[in-house]
N, C-alpha and C. Protein backbone atom coordinates (compact mmCIF):
# COMPACT_ATOMS: atom_id res chain seq x y z
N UNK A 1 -37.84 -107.51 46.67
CA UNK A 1 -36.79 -106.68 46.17
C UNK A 1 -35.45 -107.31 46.52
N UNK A 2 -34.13 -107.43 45.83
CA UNK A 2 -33.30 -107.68 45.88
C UNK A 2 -32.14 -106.41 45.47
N UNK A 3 -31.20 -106.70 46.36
CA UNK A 3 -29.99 -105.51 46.30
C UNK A 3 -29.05 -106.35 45.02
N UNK A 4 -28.34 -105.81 44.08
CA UNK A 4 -26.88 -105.94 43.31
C UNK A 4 -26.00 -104.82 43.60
N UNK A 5 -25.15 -105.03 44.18
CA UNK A 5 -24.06 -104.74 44.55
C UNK A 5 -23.33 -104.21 43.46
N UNK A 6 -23.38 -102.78 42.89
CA UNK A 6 -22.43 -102.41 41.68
C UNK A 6 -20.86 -101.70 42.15
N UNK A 7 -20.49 -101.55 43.10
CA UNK A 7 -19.10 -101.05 43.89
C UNK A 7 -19.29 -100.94 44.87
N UNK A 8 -18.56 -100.18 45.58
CA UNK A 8 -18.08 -100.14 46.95
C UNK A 8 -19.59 -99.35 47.18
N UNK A 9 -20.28 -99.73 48.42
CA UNK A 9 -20.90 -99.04 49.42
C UNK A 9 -22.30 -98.62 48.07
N UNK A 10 -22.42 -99.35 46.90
CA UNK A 10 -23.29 -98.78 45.77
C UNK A 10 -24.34 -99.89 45.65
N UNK A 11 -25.18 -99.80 45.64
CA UNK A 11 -26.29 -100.96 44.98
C UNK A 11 -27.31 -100.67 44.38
N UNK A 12 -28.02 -101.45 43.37
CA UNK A 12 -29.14 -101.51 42.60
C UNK A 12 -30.41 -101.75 43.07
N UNK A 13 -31.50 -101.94 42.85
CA UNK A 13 -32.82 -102.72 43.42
C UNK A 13 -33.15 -103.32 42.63
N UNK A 14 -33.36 -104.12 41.89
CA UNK A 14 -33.53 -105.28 41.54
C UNK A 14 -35.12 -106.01 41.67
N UNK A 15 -35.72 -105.82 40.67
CA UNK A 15 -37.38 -106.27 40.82
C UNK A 15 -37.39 -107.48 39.96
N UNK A 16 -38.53 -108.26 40.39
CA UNK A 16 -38.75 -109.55 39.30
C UNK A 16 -38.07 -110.24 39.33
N UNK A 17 -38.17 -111.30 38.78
CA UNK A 17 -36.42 -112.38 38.42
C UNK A 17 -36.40 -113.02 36.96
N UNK A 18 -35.58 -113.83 37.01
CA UNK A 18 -35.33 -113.92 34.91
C UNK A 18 -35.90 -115.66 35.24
N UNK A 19 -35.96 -116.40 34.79
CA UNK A 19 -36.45 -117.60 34.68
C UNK A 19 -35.93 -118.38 35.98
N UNK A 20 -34.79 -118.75 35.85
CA UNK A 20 -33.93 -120.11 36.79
C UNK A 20 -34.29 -119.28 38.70
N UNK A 21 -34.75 -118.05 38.74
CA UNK A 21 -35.14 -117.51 39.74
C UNK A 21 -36.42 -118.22 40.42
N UNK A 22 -37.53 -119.00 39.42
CA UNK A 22 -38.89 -119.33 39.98
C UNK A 22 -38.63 -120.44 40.02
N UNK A 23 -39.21 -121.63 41.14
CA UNK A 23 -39.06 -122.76 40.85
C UNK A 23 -40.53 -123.05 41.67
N UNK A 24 -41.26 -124.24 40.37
CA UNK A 24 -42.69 -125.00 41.59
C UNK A 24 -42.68 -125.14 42.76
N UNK A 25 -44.08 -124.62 43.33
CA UNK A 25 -43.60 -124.85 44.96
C UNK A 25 -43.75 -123.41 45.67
N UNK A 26 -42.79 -122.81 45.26
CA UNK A 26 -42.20 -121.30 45.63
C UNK A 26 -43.76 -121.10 45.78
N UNK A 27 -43.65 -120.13 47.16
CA UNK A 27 -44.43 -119.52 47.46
C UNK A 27 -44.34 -118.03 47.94
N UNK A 28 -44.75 -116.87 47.23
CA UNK A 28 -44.62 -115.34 47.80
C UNK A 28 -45.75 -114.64 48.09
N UNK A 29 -45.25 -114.25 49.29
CA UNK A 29 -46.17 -113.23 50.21
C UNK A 29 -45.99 -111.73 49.54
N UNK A 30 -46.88 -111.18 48.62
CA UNK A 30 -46.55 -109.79 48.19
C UNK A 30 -46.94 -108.38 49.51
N UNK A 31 -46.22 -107.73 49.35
CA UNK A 31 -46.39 -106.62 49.92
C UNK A 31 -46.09 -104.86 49.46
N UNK A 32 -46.48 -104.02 49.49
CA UNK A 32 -47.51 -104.19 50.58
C UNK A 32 -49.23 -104.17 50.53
N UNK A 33 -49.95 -104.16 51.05
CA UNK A 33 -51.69 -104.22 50.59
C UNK A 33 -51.96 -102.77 50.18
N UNK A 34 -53.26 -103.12 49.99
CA UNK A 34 -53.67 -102.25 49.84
C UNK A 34 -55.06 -101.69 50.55
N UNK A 35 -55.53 -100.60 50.34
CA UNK A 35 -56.99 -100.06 51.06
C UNK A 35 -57.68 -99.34 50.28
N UNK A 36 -58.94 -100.35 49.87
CA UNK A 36 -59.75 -99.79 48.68
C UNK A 36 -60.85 -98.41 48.79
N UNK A 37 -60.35 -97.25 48.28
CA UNK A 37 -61.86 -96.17 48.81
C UNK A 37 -62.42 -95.91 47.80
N UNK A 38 -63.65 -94.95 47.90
CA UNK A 38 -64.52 -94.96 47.62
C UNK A 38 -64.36 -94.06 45.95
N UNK A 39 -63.01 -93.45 46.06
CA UNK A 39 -62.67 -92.80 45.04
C UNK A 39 -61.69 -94.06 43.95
N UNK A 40 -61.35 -94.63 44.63
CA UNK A 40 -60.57 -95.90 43.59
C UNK A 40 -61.97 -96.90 42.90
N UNK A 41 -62.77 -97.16 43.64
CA UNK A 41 -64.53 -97.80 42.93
C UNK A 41 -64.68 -97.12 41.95
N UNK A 42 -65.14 -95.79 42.40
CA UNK A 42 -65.69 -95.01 41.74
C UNK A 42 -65.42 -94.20 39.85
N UNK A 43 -64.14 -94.09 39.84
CA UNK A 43 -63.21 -93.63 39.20
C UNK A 43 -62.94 -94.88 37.86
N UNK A 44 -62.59 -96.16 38.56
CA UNK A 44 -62.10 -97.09 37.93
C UNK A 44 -63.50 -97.70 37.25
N UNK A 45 -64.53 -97.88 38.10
CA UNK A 45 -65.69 -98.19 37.28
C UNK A 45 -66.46 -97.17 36.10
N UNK A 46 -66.34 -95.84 36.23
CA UNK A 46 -66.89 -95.12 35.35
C UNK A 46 -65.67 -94.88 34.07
N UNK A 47 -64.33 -95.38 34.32
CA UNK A 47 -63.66 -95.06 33.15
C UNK A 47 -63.36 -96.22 32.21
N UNK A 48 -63.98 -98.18 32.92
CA UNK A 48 -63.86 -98.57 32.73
C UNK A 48 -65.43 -98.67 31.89
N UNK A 49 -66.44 -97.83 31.77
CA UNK A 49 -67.94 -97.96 31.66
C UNK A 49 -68.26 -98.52 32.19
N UNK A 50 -68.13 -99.20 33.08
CA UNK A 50 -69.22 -99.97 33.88
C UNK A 50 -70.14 -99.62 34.30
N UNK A 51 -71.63 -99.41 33.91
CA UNK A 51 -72.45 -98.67 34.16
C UNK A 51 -73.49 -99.32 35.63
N UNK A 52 -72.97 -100.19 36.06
CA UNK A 52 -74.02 -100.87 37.05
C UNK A 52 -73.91 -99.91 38.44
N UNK A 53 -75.40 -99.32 38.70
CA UNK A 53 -75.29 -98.79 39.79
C UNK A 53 -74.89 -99.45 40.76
N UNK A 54 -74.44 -100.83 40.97
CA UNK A 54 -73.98 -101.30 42.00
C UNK A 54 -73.04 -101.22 42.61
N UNK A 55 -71.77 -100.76 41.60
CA UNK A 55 -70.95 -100.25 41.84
C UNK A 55 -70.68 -98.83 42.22
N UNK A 56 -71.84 -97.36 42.19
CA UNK A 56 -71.40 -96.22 42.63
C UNK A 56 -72.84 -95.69 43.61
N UNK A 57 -73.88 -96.33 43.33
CA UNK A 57 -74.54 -95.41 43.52
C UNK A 57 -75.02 -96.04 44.90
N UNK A 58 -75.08 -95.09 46.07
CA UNK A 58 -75.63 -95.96 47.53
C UNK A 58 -76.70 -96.28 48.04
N UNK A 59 -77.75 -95.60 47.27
CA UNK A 59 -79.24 -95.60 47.09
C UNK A 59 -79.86 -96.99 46.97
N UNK A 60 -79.26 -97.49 45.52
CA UNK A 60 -79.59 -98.52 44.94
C UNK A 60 -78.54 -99.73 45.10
N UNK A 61 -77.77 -99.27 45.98
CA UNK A 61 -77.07 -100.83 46.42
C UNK A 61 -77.70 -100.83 47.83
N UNK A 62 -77.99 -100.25 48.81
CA UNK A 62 -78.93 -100.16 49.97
C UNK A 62 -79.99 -101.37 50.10
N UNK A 63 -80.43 -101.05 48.23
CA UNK A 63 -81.67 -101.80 48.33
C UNK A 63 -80.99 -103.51 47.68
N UNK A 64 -80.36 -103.76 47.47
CA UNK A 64 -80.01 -104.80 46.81
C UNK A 64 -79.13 -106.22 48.14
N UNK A 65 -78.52 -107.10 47.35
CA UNK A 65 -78.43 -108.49 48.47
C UNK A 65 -77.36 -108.15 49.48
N UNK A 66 -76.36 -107.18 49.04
CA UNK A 66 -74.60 -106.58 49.99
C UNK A 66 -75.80 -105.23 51.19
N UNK A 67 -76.77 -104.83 50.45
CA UNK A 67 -76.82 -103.65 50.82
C UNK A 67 -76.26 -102.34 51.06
N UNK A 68 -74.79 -102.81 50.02
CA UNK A 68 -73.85 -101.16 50.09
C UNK A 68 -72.78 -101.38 48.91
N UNK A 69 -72.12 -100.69 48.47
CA UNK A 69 -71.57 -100.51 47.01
C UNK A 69 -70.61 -101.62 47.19
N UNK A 70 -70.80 -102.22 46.19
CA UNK A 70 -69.86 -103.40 45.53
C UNK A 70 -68.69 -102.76 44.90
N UNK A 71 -67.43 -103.18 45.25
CA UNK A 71 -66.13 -103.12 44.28
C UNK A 71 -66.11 -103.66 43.07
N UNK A 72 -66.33 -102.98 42.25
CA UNK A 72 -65.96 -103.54 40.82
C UNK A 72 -64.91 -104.86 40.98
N UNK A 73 -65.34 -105.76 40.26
CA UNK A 73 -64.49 -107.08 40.03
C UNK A 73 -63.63 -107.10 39.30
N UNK A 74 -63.17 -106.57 38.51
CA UNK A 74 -62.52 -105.54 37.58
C UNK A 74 -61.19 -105.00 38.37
N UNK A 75 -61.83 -104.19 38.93
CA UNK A 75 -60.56 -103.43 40.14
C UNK A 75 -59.91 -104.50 41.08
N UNK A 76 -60.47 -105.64 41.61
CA UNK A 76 -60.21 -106.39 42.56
C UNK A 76 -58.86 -107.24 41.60
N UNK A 77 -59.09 -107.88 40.42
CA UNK A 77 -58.24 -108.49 39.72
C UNK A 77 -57.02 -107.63 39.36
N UNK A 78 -57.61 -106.58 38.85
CA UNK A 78 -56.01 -105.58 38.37
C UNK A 78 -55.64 -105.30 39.69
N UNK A 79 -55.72 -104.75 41.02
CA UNK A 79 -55.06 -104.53 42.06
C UNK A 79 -53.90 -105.97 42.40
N UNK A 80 -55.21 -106.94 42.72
CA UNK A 80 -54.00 -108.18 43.12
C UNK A 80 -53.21 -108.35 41.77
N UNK A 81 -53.54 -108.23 40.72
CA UNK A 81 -52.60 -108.76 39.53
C UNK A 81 -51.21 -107.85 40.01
N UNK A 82 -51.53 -106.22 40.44
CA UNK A 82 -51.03 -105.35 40.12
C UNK A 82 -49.51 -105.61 41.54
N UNK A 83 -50.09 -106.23 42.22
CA UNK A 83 -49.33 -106.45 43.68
C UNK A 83 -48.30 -107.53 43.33
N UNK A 84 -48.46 -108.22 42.19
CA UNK A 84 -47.43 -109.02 42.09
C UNK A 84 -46.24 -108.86 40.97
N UNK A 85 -46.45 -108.05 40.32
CA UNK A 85 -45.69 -107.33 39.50
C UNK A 85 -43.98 -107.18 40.07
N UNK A 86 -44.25 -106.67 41.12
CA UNK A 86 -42.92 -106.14 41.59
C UNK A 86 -41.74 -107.28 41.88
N UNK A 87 -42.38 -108.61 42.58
CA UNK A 87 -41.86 -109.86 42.90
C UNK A 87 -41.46 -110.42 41.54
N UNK A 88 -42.72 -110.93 40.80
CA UNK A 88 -42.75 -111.71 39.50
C UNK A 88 -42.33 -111.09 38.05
N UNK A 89 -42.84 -110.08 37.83
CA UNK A 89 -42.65 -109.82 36.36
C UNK A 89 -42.43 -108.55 36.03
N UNK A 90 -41.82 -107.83 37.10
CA UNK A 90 -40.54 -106.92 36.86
C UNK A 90 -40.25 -106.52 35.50
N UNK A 91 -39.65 -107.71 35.42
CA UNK A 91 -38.72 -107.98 33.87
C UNK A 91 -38.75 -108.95 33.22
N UNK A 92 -40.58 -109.03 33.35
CA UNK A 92 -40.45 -110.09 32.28
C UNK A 92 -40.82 -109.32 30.91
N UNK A 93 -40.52 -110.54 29.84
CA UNK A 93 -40.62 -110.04 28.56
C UNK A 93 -42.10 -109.57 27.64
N UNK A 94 -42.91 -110.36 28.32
CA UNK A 94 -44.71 -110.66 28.24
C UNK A 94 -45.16 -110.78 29.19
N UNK A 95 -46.43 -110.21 29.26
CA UNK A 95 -47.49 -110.88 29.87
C UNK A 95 -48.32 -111.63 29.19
N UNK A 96 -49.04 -113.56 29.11
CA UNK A 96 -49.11 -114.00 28.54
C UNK A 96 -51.02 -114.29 28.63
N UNK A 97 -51.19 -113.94 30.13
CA UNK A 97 -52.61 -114.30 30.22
C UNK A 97 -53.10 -114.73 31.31
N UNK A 98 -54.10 -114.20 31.67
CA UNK A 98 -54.89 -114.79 32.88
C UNK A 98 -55.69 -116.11 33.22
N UNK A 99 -56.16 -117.04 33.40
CA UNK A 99 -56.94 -118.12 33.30
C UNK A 99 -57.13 -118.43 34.54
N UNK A 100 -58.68 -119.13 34.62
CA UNK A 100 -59.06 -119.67 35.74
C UNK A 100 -59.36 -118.58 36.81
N UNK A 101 -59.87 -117.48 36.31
CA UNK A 101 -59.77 -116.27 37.24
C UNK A 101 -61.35 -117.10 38.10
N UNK A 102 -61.48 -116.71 39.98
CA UNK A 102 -62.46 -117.27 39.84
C UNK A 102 -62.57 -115.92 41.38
N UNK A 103 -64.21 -115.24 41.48
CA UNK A 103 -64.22 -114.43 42.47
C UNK A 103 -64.76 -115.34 43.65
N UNK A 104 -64.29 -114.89 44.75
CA UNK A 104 -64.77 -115.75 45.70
C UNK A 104 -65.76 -115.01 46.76
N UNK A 105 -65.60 -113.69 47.20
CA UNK A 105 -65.94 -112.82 48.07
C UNK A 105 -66.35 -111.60 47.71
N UNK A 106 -67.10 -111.25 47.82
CA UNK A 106 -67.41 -109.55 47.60
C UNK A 106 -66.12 -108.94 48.34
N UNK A 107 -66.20 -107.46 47.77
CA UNK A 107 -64.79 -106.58 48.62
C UNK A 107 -65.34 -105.03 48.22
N UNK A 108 -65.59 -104.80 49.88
CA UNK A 108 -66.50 -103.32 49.71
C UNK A 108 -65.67 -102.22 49.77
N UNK A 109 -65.90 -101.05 49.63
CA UNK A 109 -64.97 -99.70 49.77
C UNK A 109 -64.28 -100.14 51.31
N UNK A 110 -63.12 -99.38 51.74
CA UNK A 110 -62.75 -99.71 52.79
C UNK A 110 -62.23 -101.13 53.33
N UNK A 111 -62.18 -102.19 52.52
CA UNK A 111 -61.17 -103.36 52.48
C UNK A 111 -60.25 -103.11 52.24
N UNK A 112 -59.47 -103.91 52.90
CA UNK A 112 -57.53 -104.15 52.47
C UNK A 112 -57.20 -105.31 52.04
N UNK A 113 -56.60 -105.40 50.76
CA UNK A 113 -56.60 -106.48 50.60
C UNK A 113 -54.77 -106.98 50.37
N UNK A 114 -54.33 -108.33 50.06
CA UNK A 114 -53.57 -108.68 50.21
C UNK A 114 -53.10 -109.92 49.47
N UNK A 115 -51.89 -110.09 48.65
CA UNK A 115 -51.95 -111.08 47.53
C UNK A 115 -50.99 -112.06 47.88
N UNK A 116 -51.26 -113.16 47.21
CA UNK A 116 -49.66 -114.29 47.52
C UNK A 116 -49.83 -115.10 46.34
N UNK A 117 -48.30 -115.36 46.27
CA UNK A 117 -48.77 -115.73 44.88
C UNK A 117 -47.93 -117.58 45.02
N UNK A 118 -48.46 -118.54 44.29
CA UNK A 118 -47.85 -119.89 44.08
C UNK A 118 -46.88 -120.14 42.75
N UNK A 119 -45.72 -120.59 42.50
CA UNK A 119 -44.96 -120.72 41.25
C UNK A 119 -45.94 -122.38 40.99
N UNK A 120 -47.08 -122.83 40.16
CA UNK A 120 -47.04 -123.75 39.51
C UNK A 120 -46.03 -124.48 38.67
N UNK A 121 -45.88 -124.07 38.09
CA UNK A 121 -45.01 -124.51 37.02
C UNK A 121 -44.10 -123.86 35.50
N UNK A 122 -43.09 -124.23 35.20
CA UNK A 122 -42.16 -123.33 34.47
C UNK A 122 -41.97 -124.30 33.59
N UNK A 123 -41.46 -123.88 32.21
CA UNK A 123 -40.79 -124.52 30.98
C UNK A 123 -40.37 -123.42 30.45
N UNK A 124 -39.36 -123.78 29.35
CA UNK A 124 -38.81 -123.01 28.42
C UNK A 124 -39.39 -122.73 27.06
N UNK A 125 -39.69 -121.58 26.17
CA UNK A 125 -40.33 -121.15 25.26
C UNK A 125 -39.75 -122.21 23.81
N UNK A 126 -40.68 -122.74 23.61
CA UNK A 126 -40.27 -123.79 22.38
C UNK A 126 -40.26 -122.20 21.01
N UNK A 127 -40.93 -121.27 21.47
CA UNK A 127 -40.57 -119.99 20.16
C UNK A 127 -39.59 -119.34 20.38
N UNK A 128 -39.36 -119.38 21.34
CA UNK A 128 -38.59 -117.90 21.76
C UNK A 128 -37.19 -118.28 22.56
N UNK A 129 -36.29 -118.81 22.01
CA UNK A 129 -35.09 -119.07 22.48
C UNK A 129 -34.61 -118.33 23.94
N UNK A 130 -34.09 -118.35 24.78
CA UNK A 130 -33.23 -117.73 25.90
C UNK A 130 -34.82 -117.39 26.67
N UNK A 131 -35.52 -117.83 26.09
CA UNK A 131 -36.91 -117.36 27.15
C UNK A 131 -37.82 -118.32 27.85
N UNK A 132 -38.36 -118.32 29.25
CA UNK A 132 -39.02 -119.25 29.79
C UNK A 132 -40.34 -118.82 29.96
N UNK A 133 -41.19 -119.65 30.34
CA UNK A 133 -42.77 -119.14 30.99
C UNK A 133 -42.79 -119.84 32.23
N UNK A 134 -43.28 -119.06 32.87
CA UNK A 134 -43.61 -119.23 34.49
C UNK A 134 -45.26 -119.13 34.78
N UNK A 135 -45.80 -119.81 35.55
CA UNK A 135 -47.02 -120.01 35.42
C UNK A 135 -47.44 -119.71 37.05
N UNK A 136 -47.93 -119.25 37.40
CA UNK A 136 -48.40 -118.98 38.68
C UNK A 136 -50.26 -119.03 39.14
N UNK A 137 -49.95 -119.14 40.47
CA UNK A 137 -51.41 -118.78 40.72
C UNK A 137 -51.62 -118.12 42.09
N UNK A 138 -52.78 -117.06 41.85
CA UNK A 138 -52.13 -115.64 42.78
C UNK A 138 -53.60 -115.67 43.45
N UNK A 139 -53.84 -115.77 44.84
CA UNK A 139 -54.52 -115.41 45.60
C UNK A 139 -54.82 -114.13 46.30
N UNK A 140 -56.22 -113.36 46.03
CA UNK A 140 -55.87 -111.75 46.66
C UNK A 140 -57.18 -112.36 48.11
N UNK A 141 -56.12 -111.63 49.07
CA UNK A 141 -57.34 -111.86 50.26
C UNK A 141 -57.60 -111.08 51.05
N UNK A 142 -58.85 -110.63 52.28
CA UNK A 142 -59.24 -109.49 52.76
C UNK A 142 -57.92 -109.50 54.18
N UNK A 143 -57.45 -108.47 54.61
CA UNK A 143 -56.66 -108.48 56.14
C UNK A 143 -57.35 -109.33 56.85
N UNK A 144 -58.60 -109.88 56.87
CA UNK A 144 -58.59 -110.87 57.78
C UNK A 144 -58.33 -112.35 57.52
N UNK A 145 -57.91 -112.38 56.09
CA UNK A 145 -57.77 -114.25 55.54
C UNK A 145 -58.99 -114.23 54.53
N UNK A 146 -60.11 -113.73 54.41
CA UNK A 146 -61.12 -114.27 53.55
C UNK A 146 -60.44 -114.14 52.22
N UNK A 147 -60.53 -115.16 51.41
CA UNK A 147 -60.48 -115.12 49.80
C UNK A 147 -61.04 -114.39 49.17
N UNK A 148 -60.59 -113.38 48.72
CA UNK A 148 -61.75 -112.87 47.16
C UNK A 148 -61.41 -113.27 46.06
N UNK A 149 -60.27 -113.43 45.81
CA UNK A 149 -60.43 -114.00 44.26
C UNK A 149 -58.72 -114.49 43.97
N UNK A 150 -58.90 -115.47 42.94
CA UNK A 150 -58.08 -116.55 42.71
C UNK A 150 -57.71 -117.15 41.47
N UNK A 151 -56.49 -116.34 40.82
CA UNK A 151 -56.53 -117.22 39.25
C UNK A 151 -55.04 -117.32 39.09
N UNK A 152 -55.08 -117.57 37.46
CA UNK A 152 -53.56 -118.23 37.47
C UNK A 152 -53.27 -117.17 36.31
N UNK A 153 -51.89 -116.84 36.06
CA UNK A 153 -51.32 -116.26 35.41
C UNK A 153 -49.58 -116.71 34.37
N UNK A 154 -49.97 -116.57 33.40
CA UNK A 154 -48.57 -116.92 33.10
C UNK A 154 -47.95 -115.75 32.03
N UNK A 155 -46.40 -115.69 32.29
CA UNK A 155 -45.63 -114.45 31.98
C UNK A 155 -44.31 -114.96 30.97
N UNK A 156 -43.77 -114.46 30.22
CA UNK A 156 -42.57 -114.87 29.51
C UNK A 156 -41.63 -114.35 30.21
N UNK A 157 -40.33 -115.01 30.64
CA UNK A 157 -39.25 -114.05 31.40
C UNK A 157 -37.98 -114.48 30.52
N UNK A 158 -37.09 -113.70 30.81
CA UNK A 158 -35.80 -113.63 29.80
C UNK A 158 -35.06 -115.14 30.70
N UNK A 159 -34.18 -115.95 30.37
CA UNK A 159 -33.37 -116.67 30.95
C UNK A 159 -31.41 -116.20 31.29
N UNK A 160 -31.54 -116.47 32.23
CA UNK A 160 -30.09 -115.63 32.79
C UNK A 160 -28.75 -116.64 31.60
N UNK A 161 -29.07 -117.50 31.87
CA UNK A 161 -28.13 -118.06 30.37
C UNK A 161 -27.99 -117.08 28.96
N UNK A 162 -28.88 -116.70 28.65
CA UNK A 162 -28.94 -116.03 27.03
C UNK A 162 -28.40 -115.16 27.71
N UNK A 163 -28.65 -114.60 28.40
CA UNK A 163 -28.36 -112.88 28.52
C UNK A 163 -26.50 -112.93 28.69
């Protein structure tokens, strides 16, 4: 989050940034985590259909290789996607696409997890005049460091020149 200063003793909050803001390299620590329960699994897998008892039912994940309910993979990606929003794409103009999504770890009810994200690389929109793409790649991981999952994302953002 960033403050703008609109008068005396007044300021804005300020989410995301416009292009010339990201540069390769850049690295952000998002905050804050999160803590997955049993009602965020549950909820998000049955509205998403996901019908695999692995995801709700405790009976039949008992018997299986975790031995206890799996987090939808599903939920694990939109959460960390969802954690970087506030830093990265605020205000951007698009969202352009996910790639290279890759899971690394199971993540059971009752994990916290935690995202950071890398600026790969940026250019300017050969369609879309005054507009850039920023390309990132966003790591979500458990409070203790383990990886769960790892992909890249790229977003259209406005450029502070046009505007």
């Amino acid at each position: 989050m960033t403050l703008r200063r609109v008068s005396d003793h007044e300021y804005v909050e300020e989410h995301g940034g416009d292009y010339e803001d990201f540069e390769p390299g850049m690295v952000i620590r998002h905050w804050p985590g999160r803590t997955l329960s049993e009602a965020d699994n549950t909820w998000l897998t049955l509205l998403t259909m996901n019908q695999h008892p692995l995801h709700f039912d405790q009976h039949y994940a008992a018997g299986v290789e975790y031995g206890r309910v799996l987090v939808n993979s599903g939920i694990t990606l939109c959460l960390i996607g969802g954690m970087t929003v506030q830093a990265l794409s605020a205000r951007a103009v698009a969202n352009l696409g996910w790639d290279k999504v890759r899971l690394k770890e199971p993540v059971f009810v009752g994990d916290t997890l935690y995202a950071t994200s890398r600026i790969l690389h940026k250019r300017l929109s050969r369609s879309r005049p005054g507009n850039g793409i920023v390309t990132v790649e966003t790591t979500g991981t458990k409070a203790n460091g383990e990886q769960v999952i790892v992909f890249e994302r790229s977003f259209l953002v406005r450029c502070r020149q046009a505007g």
